[in-house]
PDB file of N, CA and C in Angstrom:
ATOM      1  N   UNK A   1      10.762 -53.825  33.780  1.00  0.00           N
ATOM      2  CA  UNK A   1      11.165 -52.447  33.678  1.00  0.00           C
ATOM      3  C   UNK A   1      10.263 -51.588  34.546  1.00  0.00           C
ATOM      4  N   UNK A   2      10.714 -50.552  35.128  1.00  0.00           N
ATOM      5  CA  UNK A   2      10.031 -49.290  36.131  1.00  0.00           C
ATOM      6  C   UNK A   2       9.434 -48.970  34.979  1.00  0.00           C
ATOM      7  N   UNK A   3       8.294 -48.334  35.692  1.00  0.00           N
ATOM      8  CA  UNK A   3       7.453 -47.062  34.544  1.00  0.00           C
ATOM      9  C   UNK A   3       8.457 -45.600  34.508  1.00  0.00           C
ATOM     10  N   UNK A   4       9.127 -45.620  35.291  1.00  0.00           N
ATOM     11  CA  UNK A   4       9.757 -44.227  35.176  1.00  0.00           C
ATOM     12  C   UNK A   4      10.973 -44.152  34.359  1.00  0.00           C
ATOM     13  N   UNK A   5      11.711 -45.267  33.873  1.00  0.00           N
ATOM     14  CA  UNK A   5      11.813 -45.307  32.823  1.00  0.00           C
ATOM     15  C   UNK A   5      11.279 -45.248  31.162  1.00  0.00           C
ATOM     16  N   UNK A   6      10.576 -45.875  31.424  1.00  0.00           N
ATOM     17  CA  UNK A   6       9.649 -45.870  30.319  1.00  0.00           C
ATOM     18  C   UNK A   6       9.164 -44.365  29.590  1.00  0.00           C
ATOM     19  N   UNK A   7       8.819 -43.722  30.689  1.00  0.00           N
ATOM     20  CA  UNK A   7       8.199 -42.735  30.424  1.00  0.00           C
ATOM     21  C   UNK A   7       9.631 -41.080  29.453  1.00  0.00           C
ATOM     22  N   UNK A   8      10.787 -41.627  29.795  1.00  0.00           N
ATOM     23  CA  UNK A   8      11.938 -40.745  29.793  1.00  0.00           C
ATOM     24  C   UNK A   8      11.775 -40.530  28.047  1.00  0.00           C
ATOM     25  N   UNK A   9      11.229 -41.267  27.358  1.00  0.00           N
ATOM     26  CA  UNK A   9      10.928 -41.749  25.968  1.00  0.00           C
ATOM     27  C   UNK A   9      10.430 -40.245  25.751  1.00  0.00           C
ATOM     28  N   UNK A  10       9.287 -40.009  26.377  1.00  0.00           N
ATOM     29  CA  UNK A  10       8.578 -38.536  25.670  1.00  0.00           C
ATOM     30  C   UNK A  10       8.949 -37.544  26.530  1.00  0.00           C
ATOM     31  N   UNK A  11       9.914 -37.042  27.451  1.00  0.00           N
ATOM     32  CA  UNK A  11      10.207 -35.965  27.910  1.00  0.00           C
ATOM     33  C   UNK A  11      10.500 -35.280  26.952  1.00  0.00           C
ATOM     34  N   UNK A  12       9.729 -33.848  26.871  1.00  0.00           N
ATOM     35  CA  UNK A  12      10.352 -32.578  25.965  1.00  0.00           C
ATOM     36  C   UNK A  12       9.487 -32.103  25.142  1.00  0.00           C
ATOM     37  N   UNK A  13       8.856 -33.792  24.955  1.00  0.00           N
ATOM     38  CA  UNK A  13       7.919 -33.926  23.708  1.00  0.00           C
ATOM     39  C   UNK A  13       6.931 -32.679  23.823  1.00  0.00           C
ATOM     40  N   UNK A  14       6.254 -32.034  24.608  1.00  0.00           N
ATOM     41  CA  UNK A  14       5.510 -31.233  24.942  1.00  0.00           C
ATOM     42  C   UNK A  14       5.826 -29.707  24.632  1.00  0.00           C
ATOM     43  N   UNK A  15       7.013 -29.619  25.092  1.00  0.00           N
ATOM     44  CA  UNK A  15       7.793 -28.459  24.910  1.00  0.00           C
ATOM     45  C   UNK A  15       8.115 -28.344  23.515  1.00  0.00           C
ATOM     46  N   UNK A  16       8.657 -29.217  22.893  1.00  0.00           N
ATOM     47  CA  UNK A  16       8.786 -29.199  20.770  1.00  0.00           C
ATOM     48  C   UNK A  16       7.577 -29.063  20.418  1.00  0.00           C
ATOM     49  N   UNK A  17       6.783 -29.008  20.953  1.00  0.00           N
ATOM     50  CA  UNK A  17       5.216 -28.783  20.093  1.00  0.00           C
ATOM     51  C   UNK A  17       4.751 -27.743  20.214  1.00  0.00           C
ATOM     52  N   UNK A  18       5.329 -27.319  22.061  1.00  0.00           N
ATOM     53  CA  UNK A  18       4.563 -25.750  21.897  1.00  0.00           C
ATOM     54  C   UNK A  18       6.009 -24.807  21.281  1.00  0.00           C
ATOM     55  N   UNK A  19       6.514 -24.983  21.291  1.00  0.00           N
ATOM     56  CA  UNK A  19       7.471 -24.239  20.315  1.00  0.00           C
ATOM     57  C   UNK A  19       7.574 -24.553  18.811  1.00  0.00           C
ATOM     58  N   UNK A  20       6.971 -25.553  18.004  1.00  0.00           N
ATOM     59  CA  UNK A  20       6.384 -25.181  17.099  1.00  0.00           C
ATOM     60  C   UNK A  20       5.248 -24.730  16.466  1.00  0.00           C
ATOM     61  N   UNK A  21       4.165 -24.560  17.538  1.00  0.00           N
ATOM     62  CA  UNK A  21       2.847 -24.337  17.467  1.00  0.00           C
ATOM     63  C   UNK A  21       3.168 -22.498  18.004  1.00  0.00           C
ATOM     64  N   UNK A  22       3.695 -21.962  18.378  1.00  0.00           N
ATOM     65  CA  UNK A  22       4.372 -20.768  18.385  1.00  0.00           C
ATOM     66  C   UNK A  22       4.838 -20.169  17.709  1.00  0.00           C
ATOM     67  N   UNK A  23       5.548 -21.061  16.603  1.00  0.00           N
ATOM     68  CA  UNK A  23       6.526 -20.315  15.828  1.00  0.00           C
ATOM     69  C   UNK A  23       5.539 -20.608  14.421  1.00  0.00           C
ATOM     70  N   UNK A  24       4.533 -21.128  14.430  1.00  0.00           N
ATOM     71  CA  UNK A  24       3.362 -21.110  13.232  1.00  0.00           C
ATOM     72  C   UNK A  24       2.802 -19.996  13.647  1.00  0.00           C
ATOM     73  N   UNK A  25       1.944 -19.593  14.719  1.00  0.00           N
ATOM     74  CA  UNK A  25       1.607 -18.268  14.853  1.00  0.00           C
ATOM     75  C   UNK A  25       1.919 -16.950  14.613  1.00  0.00           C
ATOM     76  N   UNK A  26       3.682 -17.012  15.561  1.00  0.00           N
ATOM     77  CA  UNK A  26       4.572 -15.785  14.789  1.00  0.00           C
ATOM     78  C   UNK A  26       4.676 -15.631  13.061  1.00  0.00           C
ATOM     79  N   UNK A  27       4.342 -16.559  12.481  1.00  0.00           N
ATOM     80  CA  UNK A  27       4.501 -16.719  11.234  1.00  0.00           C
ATOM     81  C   UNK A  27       2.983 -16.101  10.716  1.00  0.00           C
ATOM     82  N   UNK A  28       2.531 -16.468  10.774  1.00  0.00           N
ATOM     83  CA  UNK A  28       0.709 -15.967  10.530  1.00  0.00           C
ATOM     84  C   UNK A  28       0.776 -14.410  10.977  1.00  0.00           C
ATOM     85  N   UNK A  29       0.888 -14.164  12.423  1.00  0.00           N
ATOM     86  CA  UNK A  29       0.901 -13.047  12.506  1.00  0.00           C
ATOM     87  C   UNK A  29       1.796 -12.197  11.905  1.00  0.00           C
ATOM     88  N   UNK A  30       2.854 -12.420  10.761  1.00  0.00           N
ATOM     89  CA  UNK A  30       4.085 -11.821  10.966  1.00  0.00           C
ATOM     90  C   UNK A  30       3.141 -11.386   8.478  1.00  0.00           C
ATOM     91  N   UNK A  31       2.773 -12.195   8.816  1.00  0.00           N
ATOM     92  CA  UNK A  31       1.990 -12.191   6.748  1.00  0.00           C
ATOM     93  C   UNK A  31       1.040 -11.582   7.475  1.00  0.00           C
ATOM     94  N   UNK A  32      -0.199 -11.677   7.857  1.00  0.00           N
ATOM     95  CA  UNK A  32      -1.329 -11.027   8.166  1.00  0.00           C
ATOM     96  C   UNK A  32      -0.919  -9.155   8.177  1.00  0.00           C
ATOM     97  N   UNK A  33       0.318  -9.214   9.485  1.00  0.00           N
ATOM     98  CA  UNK A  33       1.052  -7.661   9.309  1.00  0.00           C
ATOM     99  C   UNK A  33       1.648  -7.024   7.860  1.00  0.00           C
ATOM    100  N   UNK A  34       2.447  -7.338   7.723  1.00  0.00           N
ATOM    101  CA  UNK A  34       2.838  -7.765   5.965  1.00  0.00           C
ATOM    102  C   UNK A  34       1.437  -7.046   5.207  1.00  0.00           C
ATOM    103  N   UNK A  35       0.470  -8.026   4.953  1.00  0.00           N
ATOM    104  CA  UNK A  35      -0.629  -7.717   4.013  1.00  0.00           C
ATOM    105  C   UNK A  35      -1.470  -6.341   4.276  1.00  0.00           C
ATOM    106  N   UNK A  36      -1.185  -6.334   5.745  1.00  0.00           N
ATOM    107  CA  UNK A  36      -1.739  -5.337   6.310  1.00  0.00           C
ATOM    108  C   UNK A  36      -1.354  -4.363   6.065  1.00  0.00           C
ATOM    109  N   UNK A  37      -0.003  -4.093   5.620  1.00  0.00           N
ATOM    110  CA  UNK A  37       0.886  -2.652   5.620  1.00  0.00           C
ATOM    111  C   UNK A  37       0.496  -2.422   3.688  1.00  0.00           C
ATOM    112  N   UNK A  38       0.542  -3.494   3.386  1.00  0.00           N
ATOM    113  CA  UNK A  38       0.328  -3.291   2.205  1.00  0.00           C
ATOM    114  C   UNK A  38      -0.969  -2.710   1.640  1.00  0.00           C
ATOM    115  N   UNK A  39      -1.924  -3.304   2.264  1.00  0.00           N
ATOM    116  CA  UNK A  39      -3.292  -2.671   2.226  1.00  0.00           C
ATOM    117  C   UNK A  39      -3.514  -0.929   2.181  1.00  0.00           C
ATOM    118  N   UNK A  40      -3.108  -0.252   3.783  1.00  0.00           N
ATOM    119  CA  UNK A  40      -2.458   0.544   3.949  1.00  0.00           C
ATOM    120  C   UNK A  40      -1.730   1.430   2.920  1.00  0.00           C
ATOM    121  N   UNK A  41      -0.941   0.818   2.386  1.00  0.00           N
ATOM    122  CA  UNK A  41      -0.317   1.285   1.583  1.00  0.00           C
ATOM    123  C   UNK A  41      -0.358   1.743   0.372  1.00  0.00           C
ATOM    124  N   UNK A  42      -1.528   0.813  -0.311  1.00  0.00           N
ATOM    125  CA  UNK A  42      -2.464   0.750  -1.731  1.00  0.00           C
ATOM    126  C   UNK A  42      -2.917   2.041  -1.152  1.00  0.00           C
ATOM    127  N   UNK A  43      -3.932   1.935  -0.018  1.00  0.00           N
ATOM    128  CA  UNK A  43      -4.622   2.966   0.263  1.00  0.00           C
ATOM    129  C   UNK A  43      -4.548   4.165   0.185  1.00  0.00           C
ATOM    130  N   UNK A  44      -2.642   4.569   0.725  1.00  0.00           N
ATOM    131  CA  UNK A  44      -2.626   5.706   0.600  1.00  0.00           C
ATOM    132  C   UNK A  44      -1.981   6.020  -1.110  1.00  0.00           C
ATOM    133  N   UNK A  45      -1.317   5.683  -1.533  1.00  0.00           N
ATOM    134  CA  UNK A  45      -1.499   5.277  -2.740  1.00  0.00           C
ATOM    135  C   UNK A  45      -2.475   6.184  -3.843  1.00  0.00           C
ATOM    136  N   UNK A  46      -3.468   5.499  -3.770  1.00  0.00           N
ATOM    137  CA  UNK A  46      -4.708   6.123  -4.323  1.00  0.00           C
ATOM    138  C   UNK A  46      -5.368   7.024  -3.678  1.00  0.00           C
ATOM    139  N   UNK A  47      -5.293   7.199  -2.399  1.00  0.00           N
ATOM    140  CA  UNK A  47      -5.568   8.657  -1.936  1.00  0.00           C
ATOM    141  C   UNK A  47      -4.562   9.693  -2.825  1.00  0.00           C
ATOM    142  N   UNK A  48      -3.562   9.651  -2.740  1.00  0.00           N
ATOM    143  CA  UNK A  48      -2.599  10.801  -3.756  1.00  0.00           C
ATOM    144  C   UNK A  48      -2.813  10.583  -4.843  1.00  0.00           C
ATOM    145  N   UNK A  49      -3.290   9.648  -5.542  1.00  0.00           N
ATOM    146  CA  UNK A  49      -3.695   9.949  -6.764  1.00  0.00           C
ATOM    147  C   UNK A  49      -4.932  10.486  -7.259  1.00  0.00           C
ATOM    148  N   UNK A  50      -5.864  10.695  -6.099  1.00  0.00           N
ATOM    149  CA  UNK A  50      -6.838  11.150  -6.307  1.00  0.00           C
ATOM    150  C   UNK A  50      -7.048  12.540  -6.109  1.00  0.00           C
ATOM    151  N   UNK A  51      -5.948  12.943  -4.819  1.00  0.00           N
ATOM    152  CA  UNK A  51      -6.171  14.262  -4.830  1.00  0.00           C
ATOM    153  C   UNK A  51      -5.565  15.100  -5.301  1.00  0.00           C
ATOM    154  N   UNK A  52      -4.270  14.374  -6.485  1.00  0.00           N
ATOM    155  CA  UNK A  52      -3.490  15.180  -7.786  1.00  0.00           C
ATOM    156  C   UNK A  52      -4.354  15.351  -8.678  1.00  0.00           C
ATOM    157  N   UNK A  53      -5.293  14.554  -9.103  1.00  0.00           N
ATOM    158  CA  UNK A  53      -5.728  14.331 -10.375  1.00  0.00           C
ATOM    159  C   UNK A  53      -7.098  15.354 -10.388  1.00  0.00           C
ATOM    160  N   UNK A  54      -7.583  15.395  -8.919  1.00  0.00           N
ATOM    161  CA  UNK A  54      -8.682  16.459  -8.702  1.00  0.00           C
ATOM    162  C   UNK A  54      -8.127  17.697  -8.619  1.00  0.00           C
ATOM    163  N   UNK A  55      -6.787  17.929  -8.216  1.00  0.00           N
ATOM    164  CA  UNK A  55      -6.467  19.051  -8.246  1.00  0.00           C
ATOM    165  C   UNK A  55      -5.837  19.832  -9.404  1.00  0.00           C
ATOM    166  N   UNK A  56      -5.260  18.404 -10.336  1.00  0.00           N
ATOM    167  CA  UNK A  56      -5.091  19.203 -11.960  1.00  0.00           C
ATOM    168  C   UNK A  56      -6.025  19.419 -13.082  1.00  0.00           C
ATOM    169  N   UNK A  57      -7.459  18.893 -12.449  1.00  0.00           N
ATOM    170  CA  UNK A  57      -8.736  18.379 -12.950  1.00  0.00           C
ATOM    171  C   UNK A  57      -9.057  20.366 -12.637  1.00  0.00           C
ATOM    172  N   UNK A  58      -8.631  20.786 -11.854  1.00  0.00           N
ATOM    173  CA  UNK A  58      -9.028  21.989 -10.947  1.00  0.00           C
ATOM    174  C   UNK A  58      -8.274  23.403 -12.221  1.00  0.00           C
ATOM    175  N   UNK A  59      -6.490  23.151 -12.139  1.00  0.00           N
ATOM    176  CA  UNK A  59      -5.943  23.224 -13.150  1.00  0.00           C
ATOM    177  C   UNK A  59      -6.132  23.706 -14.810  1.00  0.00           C
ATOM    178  N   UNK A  60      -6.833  22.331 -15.018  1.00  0.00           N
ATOM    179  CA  UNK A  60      -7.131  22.190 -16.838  1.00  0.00           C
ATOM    180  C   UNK A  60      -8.234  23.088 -16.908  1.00  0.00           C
ATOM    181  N   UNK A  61      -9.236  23.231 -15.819  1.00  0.00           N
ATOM    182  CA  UNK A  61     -10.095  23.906 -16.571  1.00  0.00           C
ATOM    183  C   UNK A  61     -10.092  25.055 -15.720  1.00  0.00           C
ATOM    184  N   UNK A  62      -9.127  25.739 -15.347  1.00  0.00           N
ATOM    185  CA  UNK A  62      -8.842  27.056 -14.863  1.00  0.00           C
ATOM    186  C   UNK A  62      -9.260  27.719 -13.933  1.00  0.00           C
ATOM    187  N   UNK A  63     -10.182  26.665 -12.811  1.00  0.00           N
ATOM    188  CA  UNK A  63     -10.584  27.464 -11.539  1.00  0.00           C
ATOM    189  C   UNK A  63      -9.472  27.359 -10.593  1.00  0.00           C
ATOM    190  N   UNK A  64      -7.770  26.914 -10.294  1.00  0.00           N
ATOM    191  CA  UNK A  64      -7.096  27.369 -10.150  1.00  0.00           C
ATOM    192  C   UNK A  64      -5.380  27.180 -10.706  1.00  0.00           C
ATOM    193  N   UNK A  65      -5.025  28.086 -10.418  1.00  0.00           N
ATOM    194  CA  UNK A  65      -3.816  28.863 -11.292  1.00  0.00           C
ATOM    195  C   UNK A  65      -2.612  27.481 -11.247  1.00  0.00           C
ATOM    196  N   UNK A  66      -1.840  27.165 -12.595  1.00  0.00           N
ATOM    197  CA  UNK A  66      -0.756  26.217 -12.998  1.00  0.00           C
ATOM    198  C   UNK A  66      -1.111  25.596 -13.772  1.00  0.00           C
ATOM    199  N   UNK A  67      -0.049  24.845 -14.169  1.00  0.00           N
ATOM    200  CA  UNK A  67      -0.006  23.891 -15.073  1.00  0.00           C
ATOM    201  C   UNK A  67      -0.583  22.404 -14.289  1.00  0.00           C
ATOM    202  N   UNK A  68      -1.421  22.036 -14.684  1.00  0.00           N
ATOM    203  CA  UNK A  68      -2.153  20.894 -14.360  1.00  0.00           C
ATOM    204  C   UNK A  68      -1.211  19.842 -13.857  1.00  0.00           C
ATOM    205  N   UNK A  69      -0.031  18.861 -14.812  1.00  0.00           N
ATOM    206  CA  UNK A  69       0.614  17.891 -14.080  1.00  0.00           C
ATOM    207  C   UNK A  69       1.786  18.749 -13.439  1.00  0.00           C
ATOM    208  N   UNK A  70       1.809  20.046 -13.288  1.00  0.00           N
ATOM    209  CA  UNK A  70       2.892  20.577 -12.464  1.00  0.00           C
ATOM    210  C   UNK A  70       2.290  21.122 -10.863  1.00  0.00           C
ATOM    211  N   UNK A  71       0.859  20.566 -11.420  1.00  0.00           N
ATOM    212  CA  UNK A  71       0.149  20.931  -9.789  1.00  0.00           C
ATOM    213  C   UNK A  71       0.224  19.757  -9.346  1.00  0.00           C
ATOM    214  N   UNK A  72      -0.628  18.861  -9.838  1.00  0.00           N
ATOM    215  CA  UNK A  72      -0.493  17.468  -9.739  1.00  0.00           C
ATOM    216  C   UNK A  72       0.769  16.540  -9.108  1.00  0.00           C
ATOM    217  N   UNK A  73       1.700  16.629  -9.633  1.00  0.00           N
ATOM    218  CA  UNK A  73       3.511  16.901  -8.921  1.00  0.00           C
ATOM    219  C   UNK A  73       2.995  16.877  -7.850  1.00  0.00           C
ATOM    220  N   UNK A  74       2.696  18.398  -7.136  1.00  0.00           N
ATOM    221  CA  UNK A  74       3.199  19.249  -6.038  1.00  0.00           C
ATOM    222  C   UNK A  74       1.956  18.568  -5.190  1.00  0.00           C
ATOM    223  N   UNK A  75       0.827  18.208  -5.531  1.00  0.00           N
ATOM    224  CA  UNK A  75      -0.303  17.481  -4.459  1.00  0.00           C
ATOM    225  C   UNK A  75       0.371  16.427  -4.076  1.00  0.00           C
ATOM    226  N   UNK A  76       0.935  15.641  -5.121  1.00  0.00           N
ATOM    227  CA  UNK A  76       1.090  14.137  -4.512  1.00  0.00           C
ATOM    228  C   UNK A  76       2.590  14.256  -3.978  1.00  0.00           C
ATOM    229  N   UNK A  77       3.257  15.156  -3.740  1.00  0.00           N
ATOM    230  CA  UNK A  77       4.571  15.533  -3.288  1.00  0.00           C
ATOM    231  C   UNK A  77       4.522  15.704  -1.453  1.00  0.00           C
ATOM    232  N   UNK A  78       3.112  16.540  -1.816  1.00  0.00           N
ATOM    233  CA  UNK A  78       2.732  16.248  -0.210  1.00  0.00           C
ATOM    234  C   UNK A  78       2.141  15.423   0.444  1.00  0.00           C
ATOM    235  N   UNK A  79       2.035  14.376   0.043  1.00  0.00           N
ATOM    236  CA  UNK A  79       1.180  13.245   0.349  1.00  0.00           C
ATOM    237  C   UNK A  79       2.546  12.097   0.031  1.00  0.00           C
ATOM    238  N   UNK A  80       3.399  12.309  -0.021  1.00  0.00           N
ATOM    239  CA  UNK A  80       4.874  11.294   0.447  1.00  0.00           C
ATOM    240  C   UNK A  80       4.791  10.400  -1.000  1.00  0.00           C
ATOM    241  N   UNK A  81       4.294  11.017  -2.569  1.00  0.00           N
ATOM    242  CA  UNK A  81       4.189   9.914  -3.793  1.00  0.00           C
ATOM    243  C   UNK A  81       4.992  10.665  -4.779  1.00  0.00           C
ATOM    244  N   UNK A  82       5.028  10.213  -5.567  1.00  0.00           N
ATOM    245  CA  UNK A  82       5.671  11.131  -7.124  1.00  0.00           C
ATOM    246  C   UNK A  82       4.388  10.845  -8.009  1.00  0.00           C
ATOM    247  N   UNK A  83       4.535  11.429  -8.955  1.00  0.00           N
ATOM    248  CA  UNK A  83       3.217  11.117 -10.440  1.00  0.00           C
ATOM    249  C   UNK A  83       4.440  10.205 -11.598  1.00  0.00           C
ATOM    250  N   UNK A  84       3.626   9.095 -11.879  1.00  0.00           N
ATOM    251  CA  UNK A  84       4.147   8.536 -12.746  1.00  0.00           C
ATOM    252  C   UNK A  84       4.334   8.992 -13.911  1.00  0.00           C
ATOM    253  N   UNK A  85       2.981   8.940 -14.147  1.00  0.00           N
ATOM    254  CA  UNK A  85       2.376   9.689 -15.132  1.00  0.00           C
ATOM    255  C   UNK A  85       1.290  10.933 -15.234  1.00  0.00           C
ATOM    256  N   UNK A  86       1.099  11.668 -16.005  1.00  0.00           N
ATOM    257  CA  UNK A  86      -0.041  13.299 -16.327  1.00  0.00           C
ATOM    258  C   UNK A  86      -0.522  12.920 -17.369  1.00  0.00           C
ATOM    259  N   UNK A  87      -1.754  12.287 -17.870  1.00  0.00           N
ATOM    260  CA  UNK A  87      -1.998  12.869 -19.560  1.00  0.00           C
ATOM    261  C   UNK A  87      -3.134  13.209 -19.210  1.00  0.00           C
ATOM    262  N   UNK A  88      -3.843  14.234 -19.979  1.00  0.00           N
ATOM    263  CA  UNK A  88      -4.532  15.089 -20.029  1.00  0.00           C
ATOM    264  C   UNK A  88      -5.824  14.553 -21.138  1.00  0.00           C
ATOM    265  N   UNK A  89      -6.762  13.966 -20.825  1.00  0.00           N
ATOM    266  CA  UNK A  89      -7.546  13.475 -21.898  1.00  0.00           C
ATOM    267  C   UNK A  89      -9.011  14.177 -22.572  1.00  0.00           C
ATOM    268  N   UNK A  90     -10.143  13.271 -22.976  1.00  0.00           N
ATOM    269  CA  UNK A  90     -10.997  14.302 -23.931  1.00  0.00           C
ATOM    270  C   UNK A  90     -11.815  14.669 -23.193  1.00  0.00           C
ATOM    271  N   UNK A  91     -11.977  16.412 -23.123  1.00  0.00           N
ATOM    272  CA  UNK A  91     -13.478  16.795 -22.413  1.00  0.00           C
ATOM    273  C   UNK A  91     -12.764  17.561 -21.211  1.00  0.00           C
ATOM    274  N   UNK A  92     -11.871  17.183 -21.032  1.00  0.00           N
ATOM    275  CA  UNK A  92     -11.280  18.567 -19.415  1.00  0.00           C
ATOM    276  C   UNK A  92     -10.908  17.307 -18.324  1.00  0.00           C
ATOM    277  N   UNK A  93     -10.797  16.624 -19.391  1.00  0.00           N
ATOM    278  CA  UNK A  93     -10.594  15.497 -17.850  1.00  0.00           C
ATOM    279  C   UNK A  93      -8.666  14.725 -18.092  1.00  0.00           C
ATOM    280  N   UNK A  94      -8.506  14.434 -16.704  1.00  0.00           N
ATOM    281  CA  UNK A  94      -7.065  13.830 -16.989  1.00  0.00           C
ATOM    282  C   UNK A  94      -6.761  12.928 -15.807  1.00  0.00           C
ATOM    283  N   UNK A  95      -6.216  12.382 -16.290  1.00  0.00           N
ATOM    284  CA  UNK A  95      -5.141  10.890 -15.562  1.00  0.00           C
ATOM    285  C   UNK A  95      -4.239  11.008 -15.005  1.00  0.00           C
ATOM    286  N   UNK A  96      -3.990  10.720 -13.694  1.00  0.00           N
ATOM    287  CA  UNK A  96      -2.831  10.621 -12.558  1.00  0.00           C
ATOM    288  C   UNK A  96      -2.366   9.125 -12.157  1.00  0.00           C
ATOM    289  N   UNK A  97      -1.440   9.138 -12.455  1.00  0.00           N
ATOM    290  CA  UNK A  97      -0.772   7.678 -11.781  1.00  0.00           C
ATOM    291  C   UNK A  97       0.241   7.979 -10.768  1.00  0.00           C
ATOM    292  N   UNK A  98       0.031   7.257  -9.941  1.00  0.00           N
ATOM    293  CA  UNK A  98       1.332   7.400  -8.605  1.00  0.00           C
ATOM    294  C   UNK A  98       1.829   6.791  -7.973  1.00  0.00           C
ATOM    295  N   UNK A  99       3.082   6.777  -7.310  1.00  0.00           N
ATOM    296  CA  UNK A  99       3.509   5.540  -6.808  1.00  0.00           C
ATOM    297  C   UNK A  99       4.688   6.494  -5.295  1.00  0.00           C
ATOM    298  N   UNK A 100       3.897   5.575  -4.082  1.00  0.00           N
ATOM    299  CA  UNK A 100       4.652   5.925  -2.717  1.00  0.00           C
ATOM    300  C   UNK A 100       6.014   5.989  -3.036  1.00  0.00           C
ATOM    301  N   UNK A 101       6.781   7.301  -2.242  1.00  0.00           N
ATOM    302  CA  UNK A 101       7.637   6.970  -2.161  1.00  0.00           C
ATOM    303  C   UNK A 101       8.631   5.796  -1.497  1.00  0.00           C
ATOM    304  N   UNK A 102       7.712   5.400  -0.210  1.00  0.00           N
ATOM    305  CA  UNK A 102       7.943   4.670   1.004  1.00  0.00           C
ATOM    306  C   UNK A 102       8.048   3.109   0.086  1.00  0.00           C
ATOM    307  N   UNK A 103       8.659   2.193   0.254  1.00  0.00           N
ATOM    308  CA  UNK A 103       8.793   0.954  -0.565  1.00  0.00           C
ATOM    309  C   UNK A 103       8.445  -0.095   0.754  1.00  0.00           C
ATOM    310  N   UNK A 104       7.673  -1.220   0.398  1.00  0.00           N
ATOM    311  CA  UNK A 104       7.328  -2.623   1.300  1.00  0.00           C
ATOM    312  C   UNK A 104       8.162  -3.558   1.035  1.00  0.00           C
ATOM    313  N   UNK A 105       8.231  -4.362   1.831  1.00  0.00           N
ATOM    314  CA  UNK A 105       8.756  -5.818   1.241  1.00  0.00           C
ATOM    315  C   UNK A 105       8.372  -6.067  -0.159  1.00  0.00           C
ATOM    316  N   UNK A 106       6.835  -6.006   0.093  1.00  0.00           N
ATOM    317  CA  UNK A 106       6.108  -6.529  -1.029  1.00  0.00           C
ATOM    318  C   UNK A 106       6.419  -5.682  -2.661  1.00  0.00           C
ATOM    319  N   UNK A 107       6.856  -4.754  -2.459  1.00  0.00           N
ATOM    320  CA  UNK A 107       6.547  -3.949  -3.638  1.00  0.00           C
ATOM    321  C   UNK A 107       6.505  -1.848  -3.223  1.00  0.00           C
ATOM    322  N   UNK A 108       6.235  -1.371  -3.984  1.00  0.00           N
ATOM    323  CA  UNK A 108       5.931  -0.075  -4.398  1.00  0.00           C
ATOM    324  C   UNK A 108       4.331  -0.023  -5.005  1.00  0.00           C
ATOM    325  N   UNK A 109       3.937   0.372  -3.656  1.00  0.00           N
ATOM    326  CA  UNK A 109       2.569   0.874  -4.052  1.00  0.00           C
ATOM    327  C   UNK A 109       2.153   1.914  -4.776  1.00  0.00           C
ATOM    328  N   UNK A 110       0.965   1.764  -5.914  1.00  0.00           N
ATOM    329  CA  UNK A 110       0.849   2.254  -6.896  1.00  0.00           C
ATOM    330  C   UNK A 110      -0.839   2.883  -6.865  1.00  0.00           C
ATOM    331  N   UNK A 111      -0.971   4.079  -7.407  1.00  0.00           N
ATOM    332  CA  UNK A 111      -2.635   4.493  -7.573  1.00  0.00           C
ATOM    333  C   UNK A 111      -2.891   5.198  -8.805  1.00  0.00           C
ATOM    334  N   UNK A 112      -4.335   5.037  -8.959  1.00  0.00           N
ATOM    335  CA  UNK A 112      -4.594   5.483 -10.200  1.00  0.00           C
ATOM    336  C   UNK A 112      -5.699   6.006 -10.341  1.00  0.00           C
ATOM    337  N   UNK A 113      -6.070   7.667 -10.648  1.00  0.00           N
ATOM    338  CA  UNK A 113      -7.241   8.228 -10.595  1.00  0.00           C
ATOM    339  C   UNK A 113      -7.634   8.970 -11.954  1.00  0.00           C
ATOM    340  N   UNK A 114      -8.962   9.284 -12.525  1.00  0.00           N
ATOM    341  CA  UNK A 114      -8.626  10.098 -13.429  1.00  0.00           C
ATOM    342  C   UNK A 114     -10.266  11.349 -13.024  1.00  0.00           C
ATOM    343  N   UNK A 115      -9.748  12.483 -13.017  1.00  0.00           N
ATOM    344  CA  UNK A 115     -10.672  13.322 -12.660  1.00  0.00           C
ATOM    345  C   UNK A 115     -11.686  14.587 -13.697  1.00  0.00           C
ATOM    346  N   UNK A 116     -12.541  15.049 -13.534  1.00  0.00           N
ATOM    347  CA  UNK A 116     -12.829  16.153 -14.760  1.00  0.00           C
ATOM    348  C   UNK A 116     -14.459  15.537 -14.647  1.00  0.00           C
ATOM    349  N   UNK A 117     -15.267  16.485 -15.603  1.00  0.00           N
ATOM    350  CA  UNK A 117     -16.518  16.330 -15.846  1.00  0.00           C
ATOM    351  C   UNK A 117     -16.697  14.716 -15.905  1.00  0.00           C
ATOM    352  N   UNK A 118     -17.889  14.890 -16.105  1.00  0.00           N
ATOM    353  CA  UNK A 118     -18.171  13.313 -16.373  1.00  0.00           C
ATOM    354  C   UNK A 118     -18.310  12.969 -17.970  1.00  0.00           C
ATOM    355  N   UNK A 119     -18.371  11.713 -18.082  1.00  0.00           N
ATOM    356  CA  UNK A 119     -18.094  11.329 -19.678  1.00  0.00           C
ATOM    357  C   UNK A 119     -19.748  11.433 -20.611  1.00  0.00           C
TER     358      UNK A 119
END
């Protein structure tokens, strides 16, 4: 037998490998992005819940004017979240929960702050 036959055995072979060694990468890079947005996303998340909860924290104890979870609302309204929840707890202090409006693959990102004197 010729060697140049022989050899017709692994033509391609090279090419199926880098096209699956490609399409593992796109894959890695494609979760890494993914986790990434999600991260992101927590992040902003709890940024609006922090700056509702400081601002109905602001509210409850009357250095400025509204109803505490009706301010609270309107902070995280501008910051692209809704308030899950408002409760108002002991000492001047209260609890904000929130959740993006914007939705991931992964889920609906969620934050949670609670603001006021200290305990």
């Amino acid at each position: 037998m010729s060697r140049s036959f022989l050899d017709h055995g692994e033509r391609g072979s090279g090419t199926v490998l880098a096209a699956g060694l490609s399409l593992v990468v796109i894959m890695a890079m494609a979760l890494v992005l993914l986790l990434a947005q999600s991260a992101v996303m927590a992040s902003r998340a709890a940024a609006a819940a922090d700056l509702a909860a400081l601002a109905a924290a602001d509210a409850l104890r009357g250095l400025t004017p509204g109803e505490p979870c009706a301010v609270a609302e309107e902070v995280a309204s501008r910051h692209a979240a809704r308030v899950v929840s408002c409760s108002p707890g002991a000492g001047q202090t209260i609890e904000v929960r929130t959740e993006l409006l914007a939705r991931t693959t992964l889920g609906t990102a969620t934050g949670r702050a609670r603001a006021g004197p200290p305990p």
